[in-house]
PDB file of N, CA and C in Angstrom:
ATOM      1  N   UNK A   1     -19.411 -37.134   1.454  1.00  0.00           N
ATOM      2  CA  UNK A   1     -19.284 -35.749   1.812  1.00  0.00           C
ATOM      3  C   UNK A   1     -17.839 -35.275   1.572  1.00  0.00           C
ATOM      4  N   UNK A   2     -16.766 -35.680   1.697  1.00  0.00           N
ATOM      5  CA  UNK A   2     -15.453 -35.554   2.052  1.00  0.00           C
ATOM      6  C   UNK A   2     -15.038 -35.673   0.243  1.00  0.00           C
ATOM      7  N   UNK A   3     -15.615 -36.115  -0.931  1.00  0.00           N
ATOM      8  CA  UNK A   3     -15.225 -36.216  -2.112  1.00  0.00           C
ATOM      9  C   UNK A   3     -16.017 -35.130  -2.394  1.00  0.00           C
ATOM     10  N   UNK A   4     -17.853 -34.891  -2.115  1.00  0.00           N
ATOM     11  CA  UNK A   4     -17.896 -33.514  -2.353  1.00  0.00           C
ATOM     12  C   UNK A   4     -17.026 -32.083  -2.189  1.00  0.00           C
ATOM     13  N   UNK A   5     -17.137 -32.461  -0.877  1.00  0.00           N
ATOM     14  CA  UNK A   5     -15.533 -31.516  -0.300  1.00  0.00           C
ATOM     15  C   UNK A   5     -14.223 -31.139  -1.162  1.00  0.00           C
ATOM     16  N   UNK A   6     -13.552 -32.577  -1.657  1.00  0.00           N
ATOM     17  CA  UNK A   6     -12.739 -31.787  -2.381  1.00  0.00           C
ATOM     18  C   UNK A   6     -12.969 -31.656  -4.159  1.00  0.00           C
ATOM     19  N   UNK A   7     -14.322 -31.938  -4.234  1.00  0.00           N
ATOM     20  CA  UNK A   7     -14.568 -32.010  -5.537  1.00  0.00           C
ATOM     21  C   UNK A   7     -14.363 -30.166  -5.495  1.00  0.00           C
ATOM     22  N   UNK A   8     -15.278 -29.541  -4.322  1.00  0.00           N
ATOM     23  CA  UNK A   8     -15.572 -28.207  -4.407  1.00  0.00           C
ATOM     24  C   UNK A   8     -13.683 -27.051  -4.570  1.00  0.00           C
ATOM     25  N   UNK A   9     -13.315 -28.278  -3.784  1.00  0.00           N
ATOM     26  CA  UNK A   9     -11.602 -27.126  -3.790  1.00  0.00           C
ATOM     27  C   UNK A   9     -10.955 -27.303  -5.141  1.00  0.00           C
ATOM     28  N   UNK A  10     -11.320 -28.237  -5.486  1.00  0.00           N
ATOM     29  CA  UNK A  10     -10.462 -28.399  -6.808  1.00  0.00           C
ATOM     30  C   UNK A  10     -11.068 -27.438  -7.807  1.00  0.00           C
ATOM     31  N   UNK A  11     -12.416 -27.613  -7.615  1.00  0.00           N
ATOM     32  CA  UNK A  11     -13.374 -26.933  -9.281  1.00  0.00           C
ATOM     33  C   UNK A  11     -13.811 -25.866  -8.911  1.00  0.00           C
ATOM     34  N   UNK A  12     -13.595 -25.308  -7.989  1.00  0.00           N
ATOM     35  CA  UNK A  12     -13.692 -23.526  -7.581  1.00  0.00           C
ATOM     36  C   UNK A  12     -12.309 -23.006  -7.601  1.00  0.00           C
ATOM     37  N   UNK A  13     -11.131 -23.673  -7.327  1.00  0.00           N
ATOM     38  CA  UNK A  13      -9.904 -23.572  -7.475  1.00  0.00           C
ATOM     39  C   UNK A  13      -9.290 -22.616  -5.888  1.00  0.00           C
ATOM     40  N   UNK A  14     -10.333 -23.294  -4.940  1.00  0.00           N
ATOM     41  CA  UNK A  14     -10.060 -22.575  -3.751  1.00  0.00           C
ATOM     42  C   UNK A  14      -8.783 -22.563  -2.865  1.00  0.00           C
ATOM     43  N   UNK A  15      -7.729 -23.630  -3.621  1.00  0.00           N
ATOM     44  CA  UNK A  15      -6.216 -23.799  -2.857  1.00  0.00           C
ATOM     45  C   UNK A  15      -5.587 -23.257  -3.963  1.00  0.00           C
ATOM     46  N   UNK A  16      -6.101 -22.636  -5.467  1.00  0.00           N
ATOM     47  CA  UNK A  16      -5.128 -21.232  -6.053  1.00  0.00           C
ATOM     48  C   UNK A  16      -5.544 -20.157  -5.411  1.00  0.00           C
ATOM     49  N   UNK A  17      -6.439 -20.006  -5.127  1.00  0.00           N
ATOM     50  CA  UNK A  17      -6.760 -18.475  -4.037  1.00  0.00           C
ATOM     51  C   UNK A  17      -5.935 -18.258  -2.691  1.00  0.00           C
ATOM     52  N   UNK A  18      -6.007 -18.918  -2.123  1.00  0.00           N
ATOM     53  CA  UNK A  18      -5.260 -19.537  -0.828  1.00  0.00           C
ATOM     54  C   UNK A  18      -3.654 -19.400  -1.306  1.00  0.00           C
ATOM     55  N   UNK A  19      -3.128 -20.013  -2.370  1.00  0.00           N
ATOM     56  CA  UNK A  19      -1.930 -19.599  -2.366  1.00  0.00           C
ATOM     57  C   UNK A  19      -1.699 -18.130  -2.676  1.00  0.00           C
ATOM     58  N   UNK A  20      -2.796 -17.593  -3.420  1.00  0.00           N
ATOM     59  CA  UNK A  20      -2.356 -16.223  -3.933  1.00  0.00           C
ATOM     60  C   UNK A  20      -2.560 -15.113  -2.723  1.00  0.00           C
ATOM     61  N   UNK A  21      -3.338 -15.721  -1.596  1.00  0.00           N
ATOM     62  CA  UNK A  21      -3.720 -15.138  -0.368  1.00  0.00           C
ATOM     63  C   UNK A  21      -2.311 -14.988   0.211  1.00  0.00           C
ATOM     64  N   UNK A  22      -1.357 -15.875   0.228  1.00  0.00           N
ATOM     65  CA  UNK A  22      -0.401 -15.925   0.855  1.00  0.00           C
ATOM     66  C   UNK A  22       0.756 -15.320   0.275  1.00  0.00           C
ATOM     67  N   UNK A  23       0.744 -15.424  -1.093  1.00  0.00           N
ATOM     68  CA  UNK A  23       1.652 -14.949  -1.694  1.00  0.00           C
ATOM     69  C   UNK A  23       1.852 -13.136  -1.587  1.00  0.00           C
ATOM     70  N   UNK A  24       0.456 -12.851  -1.638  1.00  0.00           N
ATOM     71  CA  UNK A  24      -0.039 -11.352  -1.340  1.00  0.00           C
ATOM     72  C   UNK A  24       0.534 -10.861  -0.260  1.00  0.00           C
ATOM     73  N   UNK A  25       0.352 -11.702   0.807  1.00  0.00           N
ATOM     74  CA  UNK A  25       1.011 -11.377   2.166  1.00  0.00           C
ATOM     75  C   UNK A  25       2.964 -11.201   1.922  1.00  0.00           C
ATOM     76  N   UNK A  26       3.106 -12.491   1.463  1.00  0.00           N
ATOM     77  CA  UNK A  26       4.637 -12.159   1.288  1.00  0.00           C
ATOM     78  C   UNK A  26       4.717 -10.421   0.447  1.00  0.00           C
ATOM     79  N   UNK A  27       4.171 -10.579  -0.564  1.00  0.00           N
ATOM     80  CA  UNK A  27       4.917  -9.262  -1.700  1.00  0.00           C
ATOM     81  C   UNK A  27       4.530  -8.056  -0.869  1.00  0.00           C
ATOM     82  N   UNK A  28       3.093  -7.908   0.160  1.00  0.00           N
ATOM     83  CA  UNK A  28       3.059  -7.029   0.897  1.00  0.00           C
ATOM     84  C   UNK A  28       3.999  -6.510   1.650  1.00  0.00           C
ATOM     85  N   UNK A  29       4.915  -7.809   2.136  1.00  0.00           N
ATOM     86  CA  UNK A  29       6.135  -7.254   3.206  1.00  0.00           C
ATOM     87  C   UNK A  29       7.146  -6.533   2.228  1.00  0.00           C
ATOM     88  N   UNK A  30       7.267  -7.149   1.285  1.00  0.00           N
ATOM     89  CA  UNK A  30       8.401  -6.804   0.518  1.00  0.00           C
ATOM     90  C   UNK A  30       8.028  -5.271  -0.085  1.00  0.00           C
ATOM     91  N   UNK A  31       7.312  -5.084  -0.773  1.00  0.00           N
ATOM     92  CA  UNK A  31       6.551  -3.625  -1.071  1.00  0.00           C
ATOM     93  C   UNK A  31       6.352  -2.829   0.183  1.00  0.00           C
ATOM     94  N   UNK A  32       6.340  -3.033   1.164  1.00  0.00           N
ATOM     95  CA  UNK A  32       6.404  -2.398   2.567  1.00  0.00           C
ATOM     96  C   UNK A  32       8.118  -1.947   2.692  1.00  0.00           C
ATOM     97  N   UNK A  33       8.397  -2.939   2.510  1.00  0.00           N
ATOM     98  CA  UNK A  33       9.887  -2.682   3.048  1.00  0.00           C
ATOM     99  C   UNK A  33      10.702  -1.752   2.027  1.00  0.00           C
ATOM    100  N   UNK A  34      10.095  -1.935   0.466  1.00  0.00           N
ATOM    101  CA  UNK A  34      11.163  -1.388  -0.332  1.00  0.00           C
ATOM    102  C   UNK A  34      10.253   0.423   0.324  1.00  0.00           C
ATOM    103  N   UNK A  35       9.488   0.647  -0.005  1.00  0.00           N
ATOM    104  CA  UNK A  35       8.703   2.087   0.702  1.00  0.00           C
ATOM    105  C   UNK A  35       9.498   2.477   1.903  1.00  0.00           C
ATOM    106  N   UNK A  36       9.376   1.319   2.799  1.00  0.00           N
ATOM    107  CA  UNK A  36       9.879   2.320   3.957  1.00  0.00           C
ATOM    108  C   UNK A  36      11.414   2.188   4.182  1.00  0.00           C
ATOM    109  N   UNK A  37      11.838   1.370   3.954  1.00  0.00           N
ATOM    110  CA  UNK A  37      13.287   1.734   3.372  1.00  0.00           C
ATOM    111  C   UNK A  37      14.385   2.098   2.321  1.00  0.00           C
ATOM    112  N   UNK A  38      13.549   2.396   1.472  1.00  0.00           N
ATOM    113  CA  UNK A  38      14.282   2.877   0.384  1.00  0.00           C
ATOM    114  C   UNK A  38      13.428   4.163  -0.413  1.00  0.00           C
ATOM    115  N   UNK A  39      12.093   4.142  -0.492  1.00  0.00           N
ATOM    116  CA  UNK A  39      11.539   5.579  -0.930  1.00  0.00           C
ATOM    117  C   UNK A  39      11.327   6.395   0.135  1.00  0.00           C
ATOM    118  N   UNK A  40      10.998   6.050   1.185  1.00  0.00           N
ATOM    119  CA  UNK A  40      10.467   7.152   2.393  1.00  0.00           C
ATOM    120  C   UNK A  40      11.668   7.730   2.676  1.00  0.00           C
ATOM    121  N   UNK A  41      12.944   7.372   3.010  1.00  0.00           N
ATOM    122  CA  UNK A  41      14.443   8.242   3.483  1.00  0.00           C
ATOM    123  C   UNK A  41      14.363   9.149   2.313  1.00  0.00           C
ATOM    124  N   UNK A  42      14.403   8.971   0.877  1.00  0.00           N
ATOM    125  CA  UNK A  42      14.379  10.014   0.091  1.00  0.00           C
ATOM    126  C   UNK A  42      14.015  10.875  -0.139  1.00  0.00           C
ATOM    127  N   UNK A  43      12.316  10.411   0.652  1.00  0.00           N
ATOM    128  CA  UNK A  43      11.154  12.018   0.493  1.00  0.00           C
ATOM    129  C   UNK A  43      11.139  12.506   1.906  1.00  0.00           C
ATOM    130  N   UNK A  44      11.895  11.176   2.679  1.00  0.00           N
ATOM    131  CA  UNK A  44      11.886  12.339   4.247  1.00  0.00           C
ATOM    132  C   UNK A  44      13.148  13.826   4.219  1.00  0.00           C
ATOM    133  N   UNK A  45      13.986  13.049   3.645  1.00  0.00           N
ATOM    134  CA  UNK A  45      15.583  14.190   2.946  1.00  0.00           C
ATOM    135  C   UNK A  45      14.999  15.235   2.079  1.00  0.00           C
ATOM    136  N   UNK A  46      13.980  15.083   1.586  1.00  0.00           N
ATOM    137  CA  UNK A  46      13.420  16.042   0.607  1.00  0.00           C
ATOM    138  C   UNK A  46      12.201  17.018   1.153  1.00  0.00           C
ATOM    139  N   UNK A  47      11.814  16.146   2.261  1.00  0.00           N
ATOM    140  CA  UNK A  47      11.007  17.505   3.442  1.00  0.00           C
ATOM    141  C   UNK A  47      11.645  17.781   4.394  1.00  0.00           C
ATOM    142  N   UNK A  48      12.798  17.659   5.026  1.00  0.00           N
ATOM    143  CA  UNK A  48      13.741  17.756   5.707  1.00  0.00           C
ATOM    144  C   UNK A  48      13.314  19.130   6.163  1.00  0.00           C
ATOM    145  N   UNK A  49      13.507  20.155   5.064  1.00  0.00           N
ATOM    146  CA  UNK A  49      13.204  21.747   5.823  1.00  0.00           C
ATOM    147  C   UNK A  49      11.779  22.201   6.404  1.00  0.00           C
ATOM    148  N   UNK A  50      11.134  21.114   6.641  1.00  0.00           N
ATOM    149  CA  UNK A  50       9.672  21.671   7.245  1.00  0.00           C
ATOM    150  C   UNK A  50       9.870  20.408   8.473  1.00  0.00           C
ATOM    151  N   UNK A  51      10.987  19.872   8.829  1.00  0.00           N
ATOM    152  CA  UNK A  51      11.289  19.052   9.755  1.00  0.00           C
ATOM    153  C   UNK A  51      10.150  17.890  10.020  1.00  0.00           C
ATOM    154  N   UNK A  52       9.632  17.410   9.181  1.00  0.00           N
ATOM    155  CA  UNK A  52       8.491  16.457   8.757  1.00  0.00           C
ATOM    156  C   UNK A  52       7.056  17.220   9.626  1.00  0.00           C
ATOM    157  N   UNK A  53       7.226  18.427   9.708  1.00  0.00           N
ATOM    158  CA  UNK A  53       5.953  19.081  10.675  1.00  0.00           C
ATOM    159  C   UNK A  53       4.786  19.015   9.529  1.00  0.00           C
ATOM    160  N   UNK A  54       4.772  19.009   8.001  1.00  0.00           N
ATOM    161  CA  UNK A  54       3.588  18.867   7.236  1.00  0.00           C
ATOM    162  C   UNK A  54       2.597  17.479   7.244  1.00  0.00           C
ATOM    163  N   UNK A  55       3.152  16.730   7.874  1.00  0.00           N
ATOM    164  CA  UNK A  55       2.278  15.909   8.433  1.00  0.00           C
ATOM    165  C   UNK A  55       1.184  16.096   9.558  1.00  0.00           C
ATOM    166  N   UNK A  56       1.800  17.217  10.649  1.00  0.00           N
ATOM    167  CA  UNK A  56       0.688  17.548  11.663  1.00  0.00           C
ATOM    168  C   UNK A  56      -0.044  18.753  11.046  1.00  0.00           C
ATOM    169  N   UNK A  57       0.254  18.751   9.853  1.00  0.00           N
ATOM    170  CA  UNK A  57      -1.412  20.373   9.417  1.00  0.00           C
ATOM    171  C   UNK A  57      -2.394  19.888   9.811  1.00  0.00           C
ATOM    172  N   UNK A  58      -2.991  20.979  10.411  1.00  0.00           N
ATOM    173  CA  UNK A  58      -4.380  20.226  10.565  1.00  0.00           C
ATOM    174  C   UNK A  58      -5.179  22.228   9.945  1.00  0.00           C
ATOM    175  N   UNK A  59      -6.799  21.595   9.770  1.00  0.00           N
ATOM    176  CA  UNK A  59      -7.450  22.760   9.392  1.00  0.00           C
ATOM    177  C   UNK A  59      -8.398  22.955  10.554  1.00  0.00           C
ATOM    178  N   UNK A  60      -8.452  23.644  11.630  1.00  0.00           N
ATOM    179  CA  UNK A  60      -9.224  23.868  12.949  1.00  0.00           C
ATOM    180  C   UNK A  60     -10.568  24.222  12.703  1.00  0.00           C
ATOM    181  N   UNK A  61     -11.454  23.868  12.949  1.00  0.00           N
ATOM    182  CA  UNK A  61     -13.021  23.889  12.397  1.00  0.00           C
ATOM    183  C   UNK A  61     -13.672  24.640  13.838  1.00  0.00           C
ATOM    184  N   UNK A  62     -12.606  25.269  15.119  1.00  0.00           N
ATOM    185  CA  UNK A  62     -12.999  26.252  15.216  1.00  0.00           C
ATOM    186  C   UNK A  62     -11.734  27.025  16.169  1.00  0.00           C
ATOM    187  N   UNK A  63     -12.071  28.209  16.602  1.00  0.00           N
ATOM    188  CA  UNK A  63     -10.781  29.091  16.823  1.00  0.00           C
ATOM    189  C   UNK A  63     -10.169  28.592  17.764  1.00  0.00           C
ATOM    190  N   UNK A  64     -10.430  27.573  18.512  1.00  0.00           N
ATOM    191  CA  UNK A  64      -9.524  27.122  19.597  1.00  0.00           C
ATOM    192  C   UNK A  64      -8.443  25.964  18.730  1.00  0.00           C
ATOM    193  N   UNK A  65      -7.343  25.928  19.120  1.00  0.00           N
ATOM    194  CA  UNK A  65      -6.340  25.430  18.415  1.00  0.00           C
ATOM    195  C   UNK A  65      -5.828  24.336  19.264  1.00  0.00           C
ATOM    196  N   UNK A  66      -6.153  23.815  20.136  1.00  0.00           N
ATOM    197  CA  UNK A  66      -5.837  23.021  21.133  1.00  0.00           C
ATOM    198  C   UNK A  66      -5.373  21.542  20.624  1.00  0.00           C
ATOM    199  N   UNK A  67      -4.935  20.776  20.793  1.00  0.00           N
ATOM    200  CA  UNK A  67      -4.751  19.619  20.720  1.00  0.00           C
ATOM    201  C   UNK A  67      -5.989  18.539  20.299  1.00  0.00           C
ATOM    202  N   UNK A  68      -7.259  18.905  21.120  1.00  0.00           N
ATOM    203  CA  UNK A  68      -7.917  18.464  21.373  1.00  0.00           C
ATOM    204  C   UNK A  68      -9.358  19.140  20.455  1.00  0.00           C
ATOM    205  N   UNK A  69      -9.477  20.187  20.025  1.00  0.00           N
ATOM    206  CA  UNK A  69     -10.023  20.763  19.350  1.00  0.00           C
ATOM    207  C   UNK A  69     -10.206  19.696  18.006  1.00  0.00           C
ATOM    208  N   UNK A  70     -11.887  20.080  17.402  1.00  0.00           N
ATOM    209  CA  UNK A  70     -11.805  19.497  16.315  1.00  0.00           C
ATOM    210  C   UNK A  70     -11.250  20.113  15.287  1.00  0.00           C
ATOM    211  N   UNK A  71     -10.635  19.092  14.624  1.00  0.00           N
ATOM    212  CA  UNK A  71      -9.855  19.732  13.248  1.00  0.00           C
ATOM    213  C   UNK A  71     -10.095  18.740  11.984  1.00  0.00           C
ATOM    214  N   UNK A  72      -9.895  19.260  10.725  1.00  0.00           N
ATOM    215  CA  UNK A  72      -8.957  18.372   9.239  1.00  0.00           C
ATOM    216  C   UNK A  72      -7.651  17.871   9.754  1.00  0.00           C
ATOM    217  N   UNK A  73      -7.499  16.759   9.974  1.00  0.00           N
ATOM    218  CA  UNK A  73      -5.892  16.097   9.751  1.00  0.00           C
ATOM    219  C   UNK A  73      -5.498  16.510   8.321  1.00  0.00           C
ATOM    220  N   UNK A  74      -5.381  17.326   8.053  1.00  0.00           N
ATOM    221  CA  UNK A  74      -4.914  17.706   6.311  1.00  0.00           C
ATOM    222  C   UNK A  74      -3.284  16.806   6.296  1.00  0.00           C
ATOM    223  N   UNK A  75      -2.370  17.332   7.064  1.00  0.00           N
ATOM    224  CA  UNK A  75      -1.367  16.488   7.035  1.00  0.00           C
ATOM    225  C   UNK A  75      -1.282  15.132   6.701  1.00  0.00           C
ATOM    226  N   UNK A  76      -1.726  14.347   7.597  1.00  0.00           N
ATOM    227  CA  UNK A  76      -1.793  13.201   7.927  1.00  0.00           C
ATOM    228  C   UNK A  76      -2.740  12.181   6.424  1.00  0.00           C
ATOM    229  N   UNK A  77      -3.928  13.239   6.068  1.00  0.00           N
ATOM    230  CA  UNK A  77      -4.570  12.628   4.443  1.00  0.00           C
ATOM    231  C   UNK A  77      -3.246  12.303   3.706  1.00  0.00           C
ATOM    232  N   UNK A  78      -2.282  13.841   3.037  1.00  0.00           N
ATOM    233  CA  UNK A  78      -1.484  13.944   2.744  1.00  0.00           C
ATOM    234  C   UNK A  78      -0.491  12.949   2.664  1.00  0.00           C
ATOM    235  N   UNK A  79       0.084  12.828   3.998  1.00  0.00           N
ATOM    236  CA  UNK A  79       1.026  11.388   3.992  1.00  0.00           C
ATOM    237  C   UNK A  79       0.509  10.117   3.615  1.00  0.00           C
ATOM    238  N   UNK A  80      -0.839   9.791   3.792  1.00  0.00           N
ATOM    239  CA  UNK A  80      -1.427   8.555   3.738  1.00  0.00           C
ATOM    240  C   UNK A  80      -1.626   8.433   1.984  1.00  0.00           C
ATOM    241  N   UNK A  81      -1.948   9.609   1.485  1.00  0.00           N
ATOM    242  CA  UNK A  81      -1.948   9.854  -0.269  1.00  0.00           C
ATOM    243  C   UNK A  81      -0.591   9.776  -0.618  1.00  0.00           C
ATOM    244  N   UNK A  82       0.168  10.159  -0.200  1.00  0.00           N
ATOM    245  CA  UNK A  82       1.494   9.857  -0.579  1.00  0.00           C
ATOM    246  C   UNK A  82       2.082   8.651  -0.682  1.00  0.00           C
ATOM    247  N   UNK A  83       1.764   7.850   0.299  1.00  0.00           N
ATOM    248  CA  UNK A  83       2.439   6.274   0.671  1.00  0.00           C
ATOM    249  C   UNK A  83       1.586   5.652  -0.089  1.00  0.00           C
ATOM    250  N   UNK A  84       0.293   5.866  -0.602  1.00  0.00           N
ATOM    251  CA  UNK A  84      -0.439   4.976  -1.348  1.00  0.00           C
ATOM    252  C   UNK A  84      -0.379   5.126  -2.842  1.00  0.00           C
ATOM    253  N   UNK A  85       0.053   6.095  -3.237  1.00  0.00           N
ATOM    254  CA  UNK A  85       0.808   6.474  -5.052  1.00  0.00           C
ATOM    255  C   UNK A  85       2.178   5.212  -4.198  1.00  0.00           C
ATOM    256  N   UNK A  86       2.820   5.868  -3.798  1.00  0.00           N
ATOM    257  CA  UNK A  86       4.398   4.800  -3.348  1.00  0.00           C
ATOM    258  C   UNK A  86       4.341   3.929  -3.168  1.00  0.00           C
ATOM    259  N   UNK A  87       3.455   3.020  -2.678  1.00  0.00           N
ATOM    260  CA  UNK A  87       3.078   1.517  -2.485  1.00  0.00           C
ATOM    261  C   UNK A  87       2.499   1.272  -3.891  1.00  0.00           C
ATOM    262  N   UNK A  88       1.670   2.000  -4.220  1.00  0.00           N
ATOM    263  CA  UNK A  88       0.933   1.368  -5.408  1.00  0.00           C
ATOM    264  C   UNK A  88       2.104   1.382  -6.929  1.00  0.00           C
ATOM    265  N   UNK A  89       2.850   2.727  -7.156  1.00  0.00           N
ATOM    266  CA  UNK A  89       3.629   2.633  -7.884  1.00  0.00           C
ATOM    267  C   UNK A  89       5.116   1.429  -7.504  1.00  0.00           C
ATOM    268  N   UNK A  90       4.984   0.835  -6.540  1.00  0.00           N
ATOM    269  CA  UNK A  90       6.082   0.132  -6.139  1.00  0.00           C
ATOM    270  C   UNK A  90       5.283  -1.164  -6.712  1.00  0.00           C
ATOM    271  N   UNK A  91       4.501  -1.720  -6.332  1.00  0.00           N
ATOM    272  CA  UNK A  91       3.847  -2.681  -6.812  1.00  0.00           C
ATOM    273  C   UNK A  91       3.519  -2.957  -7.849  1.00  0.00           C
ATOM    274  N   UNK A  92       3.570  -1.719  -8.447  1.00  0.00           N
ATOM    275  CA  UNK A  92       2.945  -1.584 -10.308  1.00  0.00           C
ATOM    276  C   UNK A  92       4.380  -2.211 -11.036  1.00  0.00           C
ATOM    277  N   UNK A  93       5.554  -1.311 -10.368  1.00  0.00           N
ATOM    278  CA  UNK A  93       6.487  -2.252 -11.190  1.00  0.00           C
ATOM    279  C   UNK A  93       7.196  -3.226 -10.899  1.00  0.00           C
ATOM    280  N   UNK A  94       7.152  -3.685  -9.817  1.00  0.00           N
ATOM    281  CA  UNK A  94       7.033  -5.393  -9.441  1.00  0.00           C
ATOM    282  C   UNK A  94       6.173  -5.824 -10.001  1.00  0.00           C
ATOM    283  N   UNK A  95       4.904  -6.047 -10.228  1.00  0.00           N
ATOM    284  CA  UNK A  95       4.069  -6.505 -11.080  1.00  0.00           C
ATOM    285  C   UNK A  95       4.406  -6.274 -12.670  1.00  0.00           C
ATOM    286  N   UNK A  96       5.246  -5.450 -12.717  1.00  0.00           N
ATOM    287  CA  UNK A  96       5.613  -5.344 -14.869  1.00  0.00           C
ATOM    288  C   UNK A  96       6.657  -6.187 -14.848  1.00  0.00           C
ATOM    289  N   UNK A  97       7.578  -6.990 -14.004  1.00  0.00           N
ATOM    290  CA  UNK A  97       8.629  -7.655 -13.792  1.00  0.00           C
ATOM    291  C   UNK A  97       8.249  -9.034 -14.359  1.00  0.00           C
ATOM    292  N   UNK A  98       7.445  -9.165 -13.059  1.00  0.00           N
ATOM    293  CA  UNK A  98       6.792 -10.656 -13.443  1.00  0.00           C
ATOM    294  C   UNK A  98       6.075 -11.042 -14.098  1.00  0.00           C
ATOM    295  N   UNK A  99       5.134 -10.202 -14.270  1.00  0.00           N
ATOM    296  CA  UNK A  99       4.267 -10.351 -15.307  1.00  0.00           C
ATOM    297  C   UNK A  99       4.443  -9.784 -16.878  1.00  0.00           C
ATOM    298  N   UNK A 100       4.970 -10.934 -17.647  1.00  0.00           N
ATOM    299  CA  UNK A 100       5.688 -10.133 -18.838  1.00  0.00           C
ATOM    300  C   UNK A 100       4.640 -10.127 -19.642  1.00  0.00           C
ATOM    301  N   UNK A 101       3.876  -9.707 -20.825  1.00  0.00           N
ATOM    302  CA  UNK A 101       3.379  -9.700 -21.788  1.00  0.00           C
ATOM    303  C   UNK A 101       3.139 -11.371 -22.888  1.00  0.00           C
ATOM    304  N   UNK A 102       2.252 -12.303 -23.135  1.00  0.00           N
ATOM    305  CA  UNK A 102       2.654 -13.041 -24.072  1.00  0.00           C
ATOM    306  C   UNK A 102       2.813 -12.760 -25.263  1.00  0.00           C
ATOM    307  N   UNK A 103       3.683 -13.264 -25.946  1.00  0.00           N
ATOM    308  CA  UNK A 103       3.882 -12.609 -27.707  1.00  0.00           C
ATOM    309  C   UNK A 103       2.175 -13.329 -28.221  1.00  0.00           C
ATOM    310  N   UNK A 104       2.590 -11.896 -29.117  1.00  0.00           N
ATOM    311  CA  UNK A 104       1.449 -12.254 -30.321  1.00  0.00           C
ATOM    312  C   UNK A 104       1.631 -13.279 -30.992  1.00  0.00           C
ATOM    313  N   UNK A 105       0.231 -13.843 -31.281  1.00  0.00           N
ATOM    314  CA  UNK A 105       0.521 -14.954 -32.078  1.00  0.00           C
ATOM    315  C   UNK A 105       0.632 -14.681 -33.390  1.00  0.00           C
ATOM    316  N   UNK A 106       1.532 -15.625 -34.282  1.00  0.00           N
ATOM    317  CA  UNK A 106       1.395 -14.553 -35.738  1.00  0.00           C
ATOM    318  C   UNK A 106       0.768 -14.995 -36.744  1.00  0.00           C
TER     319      UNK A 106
END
């Protein structure tokens, strides 16, 4: 049982997944961190004059405006679409770094 066992990790290649599981986790922090410390101060300086209030838009689905009232988080989509172009474009070119192209063969 125990040679089936690792016959299966080896020839499914389930400890390269496992590392790439982990590795994911690392580049996640790092792509986290370059976003929230180094692109988010730039686009927070750049909404600065709406004092980051375009995050709380909301669209009221009816005339009471309350806190508690149902609404669209329109804001809040917004920011979450935003950080996910910024994460994803942060990752896109960390990923063109490492991952170089192989030459053609000639």
């Amino acid at each position: 049982m125990w040679t089936e066992f690792k016959t299966f990790l080896i020839k499914d290649n389930v400890i390269g997944l496992a590392i790439a599981v982990i590795l994911g986790v690392a580049l996640n922090a790092v792509v986290n961190s370059i976003v929230n410390d180094v692109v988010m101060p730039v686009v927070n300086l750049a909404t600065a004059a709406t004092g980051g209030s375009w995050q709380e838009w909301r669209i009221y689905l009816t005339s009471n405006h309350a806190d508690d009232a149902p609404a669209i988080q329109l804001g809040r989509l917004l920011a979450n679409l935003l950080n996910f172009f910024i994460v994803g474009f942060v990752a896109w070119r960390i990923a063109k770094v490492f991952m170089k192209p192989k030459p053609a063969a000639a």
